[in-house]
PDB file of N, CA and C in Angstrom:
ATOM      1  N   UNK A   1     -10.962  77.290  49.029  1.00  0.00           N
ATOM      2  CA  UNK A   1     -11.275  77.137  47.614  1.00  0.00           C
ATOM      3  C   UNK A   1     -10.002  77.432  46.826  1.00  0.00           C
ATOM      4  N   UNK A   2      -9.758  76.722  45.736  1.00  0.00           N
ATOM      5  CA  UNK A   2      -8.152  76.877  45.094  1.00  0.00           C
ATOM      6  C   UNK A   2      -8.999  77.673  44.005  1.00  0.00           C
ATOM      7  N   UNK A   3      -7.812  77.954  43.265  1.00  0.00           N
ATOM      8  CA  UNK A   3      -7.902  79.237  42.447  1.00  0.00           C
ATOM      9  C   UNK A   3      -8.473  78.434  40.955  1.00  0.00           C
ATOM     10  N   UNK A   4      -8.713  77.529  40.826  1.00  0.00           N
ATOM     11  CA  UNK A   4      -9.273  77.320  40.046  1.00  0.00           C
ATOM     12  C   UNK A   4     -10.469  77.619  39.828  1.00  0.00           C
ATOM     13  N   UNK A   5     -10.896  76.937  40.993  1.00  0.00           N
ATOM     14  CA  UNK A   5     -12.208  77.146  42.217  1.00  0.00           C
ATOM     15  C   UNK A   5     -13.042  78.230  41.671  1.00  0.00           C
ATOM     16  N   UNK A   6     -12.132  79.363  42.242  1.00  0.00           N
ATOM     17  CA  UNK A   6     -12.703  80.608  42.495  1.00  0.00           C
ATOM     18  C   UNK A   6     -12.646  81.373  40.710  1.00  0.00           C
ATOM     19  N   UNK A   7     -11.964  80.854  40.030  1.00  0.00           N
ATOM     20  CA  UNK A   7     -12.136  81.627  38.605  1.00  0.00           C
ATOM     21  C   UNK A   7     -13.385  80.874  38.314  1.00  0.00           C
ATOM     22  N   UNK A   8     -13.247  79.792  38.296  1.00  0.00           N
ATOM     23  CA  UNK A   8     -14.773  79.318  37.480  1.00  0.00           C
ATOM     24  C   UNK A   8     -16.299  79.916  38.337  1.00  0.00           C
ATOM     25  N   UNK A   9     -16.026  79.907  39.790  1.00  0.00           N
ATOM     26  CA  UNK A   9     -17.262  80.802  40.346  1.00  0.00           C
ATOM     27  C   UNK A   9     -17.316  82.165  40.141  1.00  0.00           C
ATOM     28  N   UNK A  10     -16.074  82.629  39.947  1.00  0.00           N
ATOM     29  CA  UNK A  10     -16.122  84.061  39.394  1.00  0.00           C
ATOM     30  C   UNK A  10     -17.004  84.311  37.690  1.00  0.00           C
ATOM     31  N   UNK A  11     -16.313  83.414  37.090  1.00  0.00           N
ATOM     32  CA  UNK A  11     -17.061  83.349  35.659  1.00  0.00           C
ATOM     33  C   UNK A  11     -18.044  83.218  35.384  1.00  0.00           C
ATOM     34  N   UNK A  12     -19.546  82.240  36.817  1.00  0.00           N
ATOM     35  CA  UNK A  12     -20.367  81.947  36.612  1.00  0.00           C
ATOM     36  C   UNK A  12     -21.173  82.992  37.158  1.00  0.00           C
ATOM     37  N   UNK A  13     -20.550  83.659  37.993  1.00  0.00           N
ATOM     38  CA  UNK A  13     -21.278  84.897  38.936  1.00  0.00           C
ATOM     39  C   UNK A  13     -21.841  86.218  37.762  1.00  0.00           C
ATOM     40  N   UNK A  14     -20.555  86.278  37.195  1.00  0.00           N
ATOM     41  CA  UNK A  14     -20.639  87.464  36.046  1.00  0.00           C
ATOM     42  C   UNK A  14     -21.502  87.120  35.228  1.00  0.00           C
ATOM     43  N   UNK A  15     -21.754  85.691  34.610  1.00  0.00           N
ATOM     44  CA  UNK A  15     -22.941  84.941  33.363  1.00  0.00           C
ATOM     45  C   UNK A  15     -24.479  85.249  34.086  1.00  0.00           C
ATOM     46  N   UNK A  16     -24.284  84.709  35.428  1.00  0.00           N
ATOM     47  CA  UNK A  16     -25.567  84.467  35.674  1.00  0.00           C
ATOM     48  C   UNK A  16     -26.146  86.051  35.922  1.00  0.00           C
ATOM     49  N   UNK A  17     -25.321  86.916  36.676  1.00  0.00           N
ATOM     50  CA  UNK A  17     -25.616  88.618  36.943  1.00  0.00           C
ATOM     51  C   UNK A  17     -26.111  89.151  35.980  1.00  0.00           C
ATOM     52  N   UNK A  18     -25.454  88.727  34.432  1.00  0.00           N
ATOM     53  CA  UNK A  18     -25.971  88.996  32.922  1.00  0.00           C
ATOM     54  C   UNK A  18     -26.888  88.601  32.266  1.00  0.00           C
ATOM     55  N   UNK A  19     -27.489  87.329  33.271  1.00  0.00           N
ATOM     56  CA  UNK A  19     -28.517  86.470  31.759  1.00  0.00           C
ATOM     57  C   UNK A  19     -29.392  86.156  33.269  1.00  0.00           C
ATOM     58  N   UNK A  20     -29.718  85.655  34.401  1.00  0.00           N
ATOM     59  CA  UNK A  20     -30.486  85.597  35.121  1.00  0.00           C
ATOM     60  C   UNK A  20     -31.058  86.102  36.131  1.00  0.00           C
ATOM     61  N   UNK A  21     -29.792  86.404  37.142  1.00  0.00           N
ATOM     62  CA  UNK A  21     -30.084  87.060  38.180  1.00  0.00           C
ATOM     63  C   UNK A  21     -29.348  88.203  38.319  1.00  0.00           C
ATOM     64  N   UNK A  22     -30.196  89.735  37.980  1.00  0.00           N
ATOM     65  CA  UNK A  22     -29.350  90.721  37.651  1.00  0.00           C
ATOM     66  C   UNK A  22     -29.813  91.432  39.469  1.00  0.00           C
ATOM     67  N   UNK A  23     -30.137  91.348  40.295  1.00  0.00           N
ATOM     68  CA  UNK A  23     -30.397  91.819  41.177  1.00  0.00           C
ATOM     69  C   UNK A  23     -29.100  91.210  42.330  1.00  0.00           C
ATOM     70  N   UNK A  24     -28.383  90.030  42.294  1.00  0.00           N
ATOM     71  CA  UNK A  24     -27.512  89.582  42.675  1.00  0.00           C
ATOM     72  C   UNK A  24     -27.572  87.797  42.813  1.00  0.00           C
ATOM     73  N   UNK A  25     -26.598  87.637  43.476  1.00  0.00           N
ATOM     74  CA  UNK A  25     -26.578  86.318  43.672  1.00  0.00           C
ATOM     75  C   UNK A  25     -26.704  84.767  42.342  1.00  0.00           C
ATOM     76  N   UNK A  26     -26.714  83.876  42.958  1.00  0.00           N
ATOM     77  CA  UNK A  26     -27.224  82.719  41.355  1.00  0.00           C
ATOM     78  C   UNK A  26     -28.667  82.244  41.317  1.00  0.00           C
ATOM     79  N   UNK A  27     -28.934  82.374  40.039  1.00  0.00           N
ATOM     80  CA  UNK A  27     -30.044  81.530  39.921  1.00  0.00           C
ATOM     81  C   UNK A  27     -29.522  80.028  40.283  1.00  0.00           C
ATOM     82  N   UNK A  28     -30.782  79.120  40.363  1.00  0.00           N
ATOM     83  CA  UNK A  28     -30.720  77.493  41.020  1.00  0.00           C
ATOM     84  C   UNK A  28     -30.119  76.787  39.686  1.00  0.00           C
ATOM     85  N   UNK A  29     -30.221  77.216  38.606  1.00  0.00           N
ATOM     86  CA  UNK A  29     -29.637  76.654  37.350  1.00  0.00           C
ATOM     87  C   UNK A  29     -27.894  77.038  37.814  1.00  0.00           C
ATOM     88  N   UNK A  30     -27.628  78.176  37.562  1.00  0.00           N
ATOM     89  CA  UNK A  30     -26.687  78.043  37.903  1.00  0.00           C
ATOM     90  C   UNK A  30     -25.805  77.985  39.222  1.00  0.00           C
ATOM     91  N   UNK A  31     -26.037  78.172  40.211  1.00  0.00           N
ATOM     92  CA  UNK A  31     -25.925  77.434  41.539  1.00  0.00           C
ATOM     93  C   UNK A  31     -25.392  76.231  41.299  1.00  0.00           C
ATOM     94  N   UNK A  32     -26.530  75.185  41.062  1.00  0.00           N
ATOM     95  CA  UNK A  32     -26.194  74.022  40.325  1.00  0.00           C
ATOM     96  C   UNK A  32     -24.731  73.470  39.727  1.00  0.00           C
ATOM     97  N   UNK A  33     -24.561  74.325  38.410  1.00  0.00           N
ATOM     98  CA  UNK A  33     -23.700  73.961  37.952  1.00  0.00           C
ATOM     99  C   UNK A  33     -22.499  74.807  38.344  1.00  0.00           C
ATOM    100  N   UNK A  34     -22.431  75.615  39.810  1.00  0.00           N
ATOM    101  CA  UNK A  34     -21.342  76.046  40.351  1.00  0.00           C
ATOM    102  C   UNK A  34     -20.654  74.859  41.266  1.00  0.00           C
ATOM    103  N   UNK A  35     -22.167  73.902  41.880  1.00  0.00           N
ATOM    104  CA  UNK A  35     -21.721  72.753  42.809  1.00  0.00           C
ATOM    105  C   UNK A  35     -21.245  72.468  41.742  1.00  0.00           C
ATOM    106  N   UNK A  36     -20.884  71.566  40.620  1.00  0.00           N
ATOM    107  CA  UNK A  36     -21.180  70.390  40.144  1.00  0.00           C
ATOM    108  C   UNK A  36     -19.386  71.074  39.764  1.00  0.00           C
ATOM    109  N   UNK A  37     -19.084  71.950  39.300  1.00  0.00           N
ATOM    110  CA  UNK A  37     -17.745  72.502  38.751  1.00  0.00           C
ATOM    111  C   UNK A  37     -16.795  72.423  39.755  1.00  0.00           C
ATOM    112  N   UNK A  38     -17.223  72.730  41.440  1.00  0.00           N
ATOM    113  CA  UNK A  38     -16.379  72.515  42.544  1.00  0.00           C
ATOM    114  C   UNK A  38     -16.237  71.011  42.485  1.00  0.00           C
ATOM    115  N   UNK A  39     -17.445  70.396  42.706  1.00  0.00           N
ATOM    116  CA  UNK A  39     -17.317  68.560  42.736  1.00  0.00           C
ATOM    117  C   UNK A  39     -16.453  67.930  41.505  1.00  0.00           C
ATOM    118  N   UNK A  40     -16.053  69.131  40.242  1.00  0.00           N
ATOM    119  CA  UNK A  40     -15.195  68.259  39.040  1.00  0.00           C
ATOM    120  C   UNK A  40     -13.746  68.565  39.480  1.00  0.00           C
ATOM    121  N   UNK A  41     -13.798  69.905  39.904  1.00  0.00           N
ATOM    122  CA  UNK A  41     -12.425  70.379  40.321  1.00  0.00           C
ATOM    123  C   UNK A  41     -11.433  69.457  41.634  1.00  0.00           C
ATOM    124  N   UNK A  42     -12.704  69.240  42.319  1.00  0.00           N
ATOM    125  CA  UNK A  42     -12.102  68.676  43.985  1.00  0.00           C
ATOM    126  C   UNK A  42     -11.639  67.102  43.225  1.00  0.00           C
ATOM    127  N   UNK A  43     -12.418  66.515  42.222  1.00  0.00           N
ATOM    128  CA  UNK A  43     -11.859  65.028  42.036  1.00  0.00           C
ATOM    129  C   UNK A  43     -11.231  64.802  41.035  1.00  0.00           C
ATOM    130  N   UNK A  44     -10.489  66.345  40.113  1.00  0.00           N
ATOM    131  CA  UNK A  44      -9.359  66.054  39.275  1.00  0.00           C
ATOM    132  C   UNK A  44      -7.940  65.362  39.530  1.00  0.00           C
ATOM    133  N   UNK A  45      -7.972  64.403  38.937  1.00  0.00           N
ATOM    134  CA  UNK A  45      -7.009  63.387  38.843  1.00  0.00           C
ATOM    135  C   UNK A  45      -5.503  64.237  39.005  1.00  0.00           C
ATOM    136  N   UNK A  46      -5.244  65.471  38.522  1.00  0.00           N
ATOM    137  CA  UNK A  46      -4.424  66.608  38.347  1.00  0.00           C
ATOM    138  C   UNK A  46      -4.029  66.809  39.498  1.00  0.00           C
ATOM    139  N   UNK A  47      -4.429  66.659  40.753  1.00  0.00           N
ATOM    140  CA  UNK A  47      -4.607  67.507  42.067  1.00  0.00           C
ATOM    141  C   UNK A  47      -4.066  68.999  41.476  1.00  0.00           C
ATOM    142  N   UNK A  48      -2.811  69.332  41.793  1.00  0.00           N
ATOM    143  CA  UNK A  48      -2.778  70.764  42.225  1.00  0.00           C
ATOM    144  C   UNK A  48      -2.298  71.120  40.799  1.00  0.00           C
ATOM    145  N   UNK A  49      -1.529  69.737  40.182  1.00  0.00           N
ATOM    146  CA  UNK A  49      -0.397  70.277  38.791  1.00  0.00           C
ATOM    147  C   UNK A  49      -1.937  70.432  37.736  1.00  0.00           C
ATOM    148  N   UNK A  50      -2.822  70.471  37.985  1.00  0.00           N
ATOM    149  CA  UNK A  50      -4.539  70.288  37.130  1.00  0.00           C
ATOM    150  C   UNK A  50      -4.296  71.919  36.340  1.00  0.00           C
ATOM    151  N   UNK A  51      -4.418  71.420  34.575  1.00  0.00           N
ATOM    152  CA  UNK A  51      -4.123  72.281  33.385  1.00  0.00           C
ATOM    153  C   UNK A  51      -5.346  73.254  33.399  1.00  0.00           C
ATOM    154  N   UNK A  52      -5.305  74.179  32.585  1.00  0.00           N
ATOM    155  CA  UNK A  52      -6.936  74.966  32.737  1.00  0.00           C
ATOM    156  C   UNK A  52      -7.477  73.490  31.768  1.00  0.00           C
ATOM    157  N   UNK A  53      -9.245  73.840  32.251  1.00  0.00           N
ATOM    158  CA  UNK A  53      -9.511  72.739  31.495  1.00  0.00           C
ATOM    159  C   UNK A  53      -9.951  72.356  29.678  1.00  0.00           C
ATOM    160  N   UNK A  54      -9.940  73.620  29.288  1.00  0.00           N
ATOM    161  CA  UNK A  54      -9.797  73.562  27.675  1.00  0.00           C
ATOM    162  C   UNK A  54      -8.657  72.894  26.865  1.00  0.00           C
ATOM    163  N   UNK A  55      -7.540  72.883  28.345  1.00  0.00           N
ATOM    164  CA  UNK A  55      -5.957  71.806  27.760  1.00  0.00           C
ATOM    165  C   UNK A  55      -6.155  70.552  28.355  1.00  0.00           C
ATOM    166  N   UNK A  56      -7.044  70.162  28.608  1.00  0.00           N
ATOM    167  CA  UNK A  56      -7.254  68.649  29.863  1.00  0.00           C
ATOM    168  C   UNK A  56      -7.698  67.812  28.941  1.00  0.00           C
ATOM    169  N   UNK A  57      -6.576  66.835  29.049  1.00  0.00           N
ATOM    170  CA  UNK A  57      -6.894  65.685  28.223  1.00  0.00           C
ATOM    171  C   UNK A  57      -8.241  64.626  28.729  1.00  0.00           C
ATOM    172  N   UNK A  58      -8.493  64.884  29.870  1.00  0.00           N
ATOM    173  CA  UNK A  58      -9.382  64.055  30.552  1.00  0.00           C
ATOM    174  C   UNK A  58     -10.554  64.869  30.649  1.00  0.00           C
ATOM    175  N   UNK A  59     -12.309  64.810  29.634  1.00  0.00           N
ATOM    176  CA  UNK A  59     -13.078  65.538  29.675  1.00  0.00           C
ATOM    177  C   UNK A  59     -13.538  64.866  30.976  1.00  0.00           C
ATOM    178  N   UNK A  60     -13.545  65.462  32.324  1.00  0.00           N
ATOM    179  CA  UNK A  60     -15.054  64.979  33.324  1.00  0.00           C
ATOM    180  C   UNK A  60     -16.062  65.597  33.768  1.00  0.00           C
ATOM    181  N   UNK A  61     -16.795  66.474  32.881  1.00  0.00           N
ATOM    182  CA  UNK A  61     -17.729  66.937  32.812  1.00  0.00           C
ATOM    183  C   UNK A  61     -18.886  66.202  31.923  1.00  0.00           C
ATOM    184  N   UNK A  62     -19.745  66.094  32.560  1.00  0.00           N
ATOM    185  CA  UNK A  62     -21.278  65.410  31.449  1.00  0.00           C
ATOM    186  C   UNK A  62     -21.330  66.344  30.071  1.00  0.00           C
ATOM    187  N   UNK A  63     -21.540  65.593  29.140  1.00  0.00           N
ATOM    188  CA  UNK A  63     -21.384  66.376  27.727  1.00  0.00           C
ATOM    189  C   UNK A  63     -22.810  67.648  28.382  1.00  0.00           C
ATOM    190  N   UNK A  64     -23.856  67.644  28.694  1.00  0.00           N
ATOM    191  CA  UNK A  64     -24.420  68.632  28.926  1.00  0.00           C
ATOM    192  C   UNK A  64     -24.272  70.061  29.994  1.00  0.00           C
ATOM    193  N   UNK A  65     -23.677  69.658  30.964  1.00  0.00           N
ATOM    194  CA  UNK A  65     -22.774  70.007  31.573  1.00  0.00           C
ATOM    195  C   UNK A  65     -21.501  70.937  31.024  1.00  0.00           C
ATOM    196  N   UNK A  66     -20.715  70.307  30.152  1.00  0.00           N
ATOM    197  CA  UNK A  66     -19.763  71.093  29.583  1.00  0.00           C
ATOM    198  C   UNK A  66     -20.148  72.092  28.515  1.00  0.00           C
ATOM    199  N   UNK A  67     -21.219  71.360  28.283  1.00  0.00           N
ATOM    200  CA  UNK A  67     -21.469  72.559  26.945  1.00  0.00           C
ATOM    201  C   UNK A  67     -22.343  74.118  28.227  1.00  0.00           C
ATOM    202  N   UNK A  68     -22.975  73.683  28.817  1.00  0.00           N
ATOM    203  CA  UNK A  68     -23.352  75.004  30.036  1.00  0.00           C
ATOM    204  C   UNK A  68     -22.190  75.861  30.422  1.00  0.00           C
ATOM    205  N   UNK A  69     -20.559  75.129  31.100  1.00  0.00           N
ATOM    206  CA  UNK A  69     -19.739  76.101  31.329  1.00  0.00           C
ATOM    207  C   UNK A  69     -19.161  76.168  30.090  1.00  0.00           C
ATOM    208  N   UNK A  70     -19.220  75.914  29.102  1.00  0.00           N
ATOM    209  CA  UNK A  70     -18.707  76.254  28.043  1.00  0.00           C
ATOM    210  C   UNK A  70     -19.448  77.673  27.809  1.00  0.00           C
ATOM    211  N   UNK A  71     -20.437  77.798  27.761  1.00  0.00           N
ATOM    212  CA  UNK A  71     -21.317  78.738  27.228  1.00  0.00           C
ATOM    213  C   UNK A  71     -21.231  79.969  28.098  1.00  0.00           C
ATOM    214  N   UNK A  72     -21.508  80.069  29.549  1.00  0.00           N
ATOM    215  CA  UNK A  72     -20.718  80.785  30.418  1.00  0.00           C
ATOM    216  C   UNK A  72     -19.121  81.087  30.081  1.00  0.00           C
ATOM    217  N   UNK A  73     -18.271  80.300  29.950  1.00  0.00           N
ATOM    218  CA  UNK A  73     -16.931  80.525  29.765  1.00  0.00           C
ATOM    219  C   UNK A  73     -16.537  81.281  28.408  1.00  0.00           C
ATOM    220  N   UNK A  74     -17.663  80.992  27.565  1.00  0.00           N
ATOM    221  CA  UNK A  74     -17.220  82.127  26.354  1.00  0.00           C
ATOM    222  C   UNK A  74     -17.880  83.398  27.113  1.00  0.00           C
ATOM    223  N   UNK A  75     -19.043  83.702  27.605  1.00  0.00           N
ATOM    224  CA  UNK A  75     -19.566  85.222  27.708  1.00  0.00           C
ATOM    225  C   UNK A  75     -18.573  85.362  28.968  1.00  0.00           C
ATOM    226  N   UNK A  76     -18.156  85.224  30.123  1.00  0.00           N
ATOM    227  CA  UNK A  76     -17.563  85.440  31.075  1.00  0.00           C
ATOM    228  C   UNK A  76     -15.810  85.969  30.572  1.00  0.00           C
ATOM    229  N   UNK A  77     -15.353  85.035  30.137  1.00  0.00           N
ATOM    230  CA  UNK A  77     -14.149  85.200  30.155  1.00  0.00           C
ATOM    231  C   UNK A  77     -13.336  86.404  29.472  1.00  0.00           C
ATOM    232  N   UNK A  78     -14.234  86.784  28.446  1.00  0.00           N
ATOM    233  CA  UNK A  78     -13.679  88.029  27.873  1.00  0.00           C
ATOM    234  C   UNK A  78     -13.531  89.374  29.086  1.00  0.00           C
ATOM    235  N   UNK A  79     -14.958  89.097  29.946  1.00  0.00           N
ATOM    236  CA  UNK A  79     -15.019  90.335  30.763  1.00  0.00           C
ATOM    237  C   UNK A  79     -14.692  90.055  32.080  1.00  0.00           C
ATOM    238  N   UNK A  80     -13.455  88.732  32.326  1.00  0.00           N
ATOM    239  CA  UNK A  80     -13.113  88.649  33.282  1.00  0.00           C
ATOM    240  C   UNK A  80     -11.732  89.342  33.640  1.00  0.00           C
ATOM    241  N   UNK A  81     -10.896  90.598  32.692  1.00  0.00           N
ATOM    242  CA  UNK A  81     -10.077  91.466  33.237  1.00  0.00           C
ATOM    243  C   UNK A  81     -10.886  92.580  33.714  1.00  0.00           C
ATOM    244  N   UNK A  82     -12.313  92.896  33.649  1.00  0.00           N
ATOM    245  CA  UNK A  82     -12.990  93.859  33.680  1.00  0.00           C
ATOM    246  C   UNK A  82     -12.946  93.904  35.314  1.00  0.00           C
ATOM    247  N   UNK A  83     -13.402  92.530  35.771  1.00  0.00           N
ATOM    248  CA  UNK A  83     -14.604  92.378  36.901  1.00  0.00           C
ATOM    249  C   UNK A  83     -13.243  91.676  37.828  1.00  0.00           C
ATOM    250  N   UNK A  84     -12.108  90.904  37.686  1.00  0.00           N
ATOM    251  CA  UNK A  84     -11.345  90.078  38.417  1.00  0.00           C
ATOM    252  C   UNK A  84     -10.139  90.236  37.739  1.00  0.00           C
ATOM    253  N   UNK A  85      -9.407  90.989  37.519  1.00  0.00           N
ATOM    254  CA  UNK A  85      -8.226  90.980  36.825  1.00  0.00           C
ATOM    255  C   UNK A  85      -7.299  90.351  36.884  1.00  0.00           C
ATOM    256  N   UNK A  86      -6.997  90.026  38.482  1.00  0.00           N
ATOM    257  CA  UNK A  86      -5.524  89.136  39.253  1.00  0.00           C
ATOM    258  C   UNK A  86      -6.384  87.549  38.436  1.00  0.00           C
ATOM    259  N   UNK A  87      -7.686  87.185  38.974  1.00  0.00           N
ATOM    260  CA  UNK A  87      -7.893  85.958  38.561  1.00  0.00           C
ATOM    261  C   UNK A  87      -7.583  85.782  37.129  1.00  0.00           C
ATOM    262  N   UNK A  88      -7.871  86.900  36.259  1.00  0.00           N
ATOM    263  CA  UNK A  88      -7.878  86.668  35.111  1.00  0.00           C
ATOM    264  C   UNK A  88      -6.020  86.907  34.381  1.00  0.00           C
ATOM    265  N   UNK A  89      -5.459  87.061  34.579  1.00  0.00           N
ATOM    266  CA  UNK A  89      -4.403  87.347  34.511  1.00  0.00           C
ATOM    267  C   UNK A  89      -3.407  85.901  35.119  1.00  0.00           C
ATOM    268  N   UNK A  90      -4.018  85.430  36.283  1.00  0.00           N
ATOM    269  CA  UNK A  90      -3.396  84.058  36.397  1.00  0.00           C
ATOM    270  C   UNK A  90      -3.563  82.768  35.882  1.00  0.00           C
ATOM    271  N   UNK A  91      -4.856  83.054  35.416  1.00  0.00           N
ATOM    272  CA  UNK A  91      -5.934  82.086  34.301  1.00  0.00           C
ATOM    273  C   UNK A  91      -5.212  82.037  33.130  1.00  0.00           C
ATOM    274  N   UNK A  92      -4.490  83.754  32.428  1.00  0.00           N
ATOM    275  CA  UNK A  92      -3.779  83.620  31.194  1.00  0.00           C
ATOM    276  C   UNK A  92      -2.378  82.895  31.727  1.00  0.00           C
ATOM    277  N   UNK A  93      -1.457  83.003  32.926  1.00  0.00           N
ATOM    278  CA  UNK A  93      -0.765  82.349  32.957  1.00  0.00           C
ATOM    279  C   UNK A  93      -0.475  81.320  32.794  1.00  0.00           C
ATOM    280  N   UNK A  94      -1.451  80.512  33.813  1.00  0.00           N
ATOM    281  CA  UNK A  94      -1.288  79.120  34.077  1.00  0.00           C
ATOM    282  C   UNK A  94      -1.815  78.377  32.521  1.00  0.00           C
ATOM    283  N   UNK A  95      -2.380  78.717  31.815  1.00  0.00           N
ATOM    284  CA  UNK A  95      -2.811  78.277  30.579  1.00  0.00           C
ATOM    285  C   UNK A  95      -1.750  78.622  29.555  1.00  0.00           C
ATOM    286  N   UNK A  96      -0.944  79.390  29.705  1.00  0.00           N
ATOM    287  CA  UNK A  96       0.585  78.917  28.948  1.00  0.00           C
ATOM    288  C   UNK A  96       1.547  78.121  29.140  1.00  0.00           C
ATOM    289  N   UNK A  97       1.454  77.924  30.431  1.00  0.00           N
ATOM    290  CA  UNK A  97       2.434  76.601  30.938  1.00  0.00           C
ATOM    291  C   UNK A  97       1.936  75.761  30.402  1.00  0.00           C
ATOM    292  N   UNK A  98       3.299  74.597  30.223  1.00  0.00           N
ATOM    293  CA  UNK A  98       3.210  73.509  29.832  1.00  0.00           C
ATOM    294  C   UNK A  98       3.041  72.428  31.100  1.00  0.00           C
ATOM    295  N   UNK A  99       2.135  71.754  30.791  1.00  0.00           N
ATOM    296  CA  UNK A  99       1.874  70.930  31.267  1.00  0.00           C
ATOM    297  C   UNK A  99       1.649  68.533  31.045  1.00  0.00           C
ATOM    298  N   UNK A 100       2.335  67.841  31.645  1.00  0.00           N
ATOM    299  CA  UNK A 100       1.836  66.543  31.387  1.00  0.00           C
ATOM    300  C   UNK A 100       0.604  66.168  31.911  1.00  0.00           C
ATOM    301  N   UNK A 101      -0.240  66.100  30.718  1.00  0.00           N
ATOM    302  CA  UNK A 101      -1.150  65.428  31.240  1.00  0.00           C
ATOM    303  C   UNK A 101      -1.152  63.748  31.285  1.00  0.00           C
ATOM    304  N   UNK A 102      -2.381  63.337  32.154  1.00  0.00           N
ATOM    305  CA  UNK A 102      -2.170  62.027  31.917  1.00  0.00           C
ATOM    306  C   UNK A 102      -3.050  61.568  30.957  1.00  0.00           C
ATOM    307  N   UNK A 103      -2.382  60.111  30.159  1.00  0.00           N
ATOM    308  CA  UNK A 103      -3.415  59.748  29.135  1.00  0.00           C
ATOM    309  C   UNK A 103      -4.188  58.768  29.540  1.00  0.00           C
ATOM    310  N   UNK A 104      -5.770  58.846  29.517  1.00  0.00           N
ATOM    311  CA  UNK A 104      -6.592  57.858  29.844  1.00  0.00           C
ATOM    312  C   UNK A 104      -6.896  56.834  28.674  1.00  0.00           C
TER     313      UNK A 104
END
């Protein structure tokens, strides 16, 4: 799993621990949209040079879809130096680099 990978399952682990399944593990809602975030990640056009995706010129997420990790990604991300620090700390990196994207 690349590190993209693993921040966005990290982010969804912490949402869902908070709002569904506080005993452990994911609820099937979000399960779901943990596959569906690996399946956007594995077929970014980006391969490895792939921007965080709030700088990605190319939305490929289903508008319903994005607005879900969107919604996770605001409650998660604040408390992701709490719970994952290295992830979160490389997340602030790589999201200052500059990056070309491509234009579709």
């Amino acid at each position: 799993m690349n590190l993209e990978a693993r921040t966005v399952a990290a982010m969804i682990l912490i949402y869902c621990k908070a709002h569904h399944a506080p005993g452990g593990g994911l609820c099937p809602d979000c399960a779901d949209l943990m596959g569906y975030a690996g399946r956007r990640i594995e077929k970014c056009p980006f391969g490895a040079g792939k921007p965080v995706c709030n700088q990605c010129t190319v939305h490929c997420y289903k508008p319903d879809m994005r607005e879900r990790i969107r919604e996770v990604m605001r409650y998660a991300g604040p408390r992701m130096l709490a719970y994952h620090p290295v992830l979160a700390v490389r997340h602030l990196l790589r999201s200052r680099r500059k990056t070309s994207n491509i234009e579709r």
